[in-house]
N, C-alpha and C. Protein backbone atom coordinates (compact mmCIF):
# COMPACT_ATOMS: atom_id res chain seq x y z
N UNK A 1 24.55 -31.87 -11.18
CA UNK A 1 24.22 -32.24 -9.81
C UNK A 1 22.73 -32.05 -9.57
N UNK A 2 21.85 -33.08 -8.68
CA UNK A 2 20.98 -33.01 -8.35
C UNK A 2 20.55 -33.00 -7.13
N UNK A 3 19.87 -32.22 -6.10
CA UNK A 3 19.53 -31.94 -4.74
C UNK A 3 18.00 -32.56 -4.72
N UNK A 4 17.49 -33.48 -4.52
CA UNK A 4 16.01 -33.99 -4.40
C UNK A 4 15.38 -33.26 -3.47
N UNK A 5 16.48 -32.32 -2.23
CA UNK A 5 15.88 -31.78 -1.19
C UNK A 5 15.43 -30.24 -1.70
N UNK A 6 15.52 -30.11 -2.60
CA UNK A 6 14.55 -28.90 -3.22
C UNK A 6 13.42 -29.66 -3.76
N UNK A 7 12.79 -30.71 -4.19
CA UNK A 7 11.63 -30.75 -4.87
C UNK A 7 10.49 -30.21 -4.42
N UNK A 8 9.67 -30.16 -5.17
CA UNK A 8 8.10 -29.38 -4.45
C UNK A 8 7.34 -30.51 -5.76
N UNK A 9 6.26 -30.71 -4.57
CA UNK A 9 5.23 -31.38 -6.23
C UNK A 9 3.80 -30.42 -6.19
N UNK A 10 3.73 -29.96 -7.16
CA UNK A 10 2.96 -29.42 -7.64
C UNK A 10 1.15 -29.90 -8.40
N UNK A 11 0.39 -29.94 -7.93
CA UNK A 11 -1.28 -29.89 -8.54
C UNK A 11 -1.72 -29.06 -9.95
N UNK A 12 -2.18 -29.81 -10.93
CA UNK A 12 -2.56 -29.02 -12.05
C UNK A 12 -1.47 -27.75 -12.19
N UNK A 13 -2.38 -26.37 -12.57
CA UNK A 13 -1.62 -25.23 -12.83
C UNK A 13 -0.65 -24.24 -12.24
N UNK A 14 -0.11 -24.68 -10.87
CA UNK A 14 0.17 -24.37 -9.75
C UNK A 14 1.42 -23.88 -10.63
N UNK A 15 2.33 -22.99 -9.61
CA UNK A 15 3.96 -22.26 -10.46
C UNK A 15 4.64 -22.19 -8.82
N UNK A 16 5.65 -22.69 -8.84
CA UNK A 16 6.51 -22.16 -8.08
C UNK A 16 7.58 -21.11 -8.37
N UNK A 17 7.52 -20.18 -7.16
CA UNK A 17 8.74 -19.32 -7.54
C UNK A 17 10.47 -18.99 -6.61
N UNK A 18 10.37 -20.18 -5.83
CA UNK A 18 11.62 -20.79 -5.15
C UNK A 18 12.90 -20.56 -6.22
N UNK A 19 13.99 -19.68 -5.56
CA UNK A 19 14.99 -19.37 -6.33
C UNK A 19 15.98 -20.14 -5.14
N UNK A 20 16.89 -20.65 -5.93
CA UNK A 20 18.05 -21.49 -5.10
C UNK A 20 18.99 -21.18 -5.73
N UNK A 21 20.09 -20.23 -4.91
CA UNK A 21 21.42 -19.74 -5.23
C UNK A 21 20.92 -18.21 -5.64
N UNK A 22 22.39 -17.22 -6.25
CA UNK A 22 22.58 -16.24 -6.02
C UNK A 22 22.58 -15.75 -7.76
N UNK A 23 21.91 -14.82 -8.01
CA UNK A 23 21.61 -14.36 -9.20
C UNK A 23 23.49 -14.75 -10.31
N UNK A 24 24.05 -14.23 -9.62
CA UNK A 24 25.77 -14.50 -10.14
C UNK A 24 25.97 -16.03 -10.87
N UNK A 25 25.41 -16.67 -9.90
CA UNK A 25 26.16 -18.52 -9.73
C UNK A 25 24.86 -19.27 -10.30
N UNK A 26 23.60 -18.54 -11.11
CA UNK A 26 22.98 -18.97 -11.46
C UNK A 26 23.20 -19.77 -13.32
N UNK A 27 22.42 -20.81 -13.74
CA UNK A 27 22.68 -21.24 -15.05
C UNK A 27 21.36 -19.81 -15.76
N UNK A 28 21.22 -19.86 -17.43
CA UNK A 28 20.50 -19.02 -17.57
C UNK A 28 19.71 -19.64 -17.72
């Protein structure tokens, strides 16, 4: 599944650190 309503666009070296969902229900 894909949510487009999380994207962020990002410039050169930039990092996001946006976590979506709950450490449990996460993939690794």
């Amino acid at each position: 599944m894909i949510d487009l309503g999380t994207c962020k666009k990002l410039n050169g070296n930039e990092k996001t650190f946006t976590m979506i969902g709950t450490p449990n229900y996460m993939a690794p």
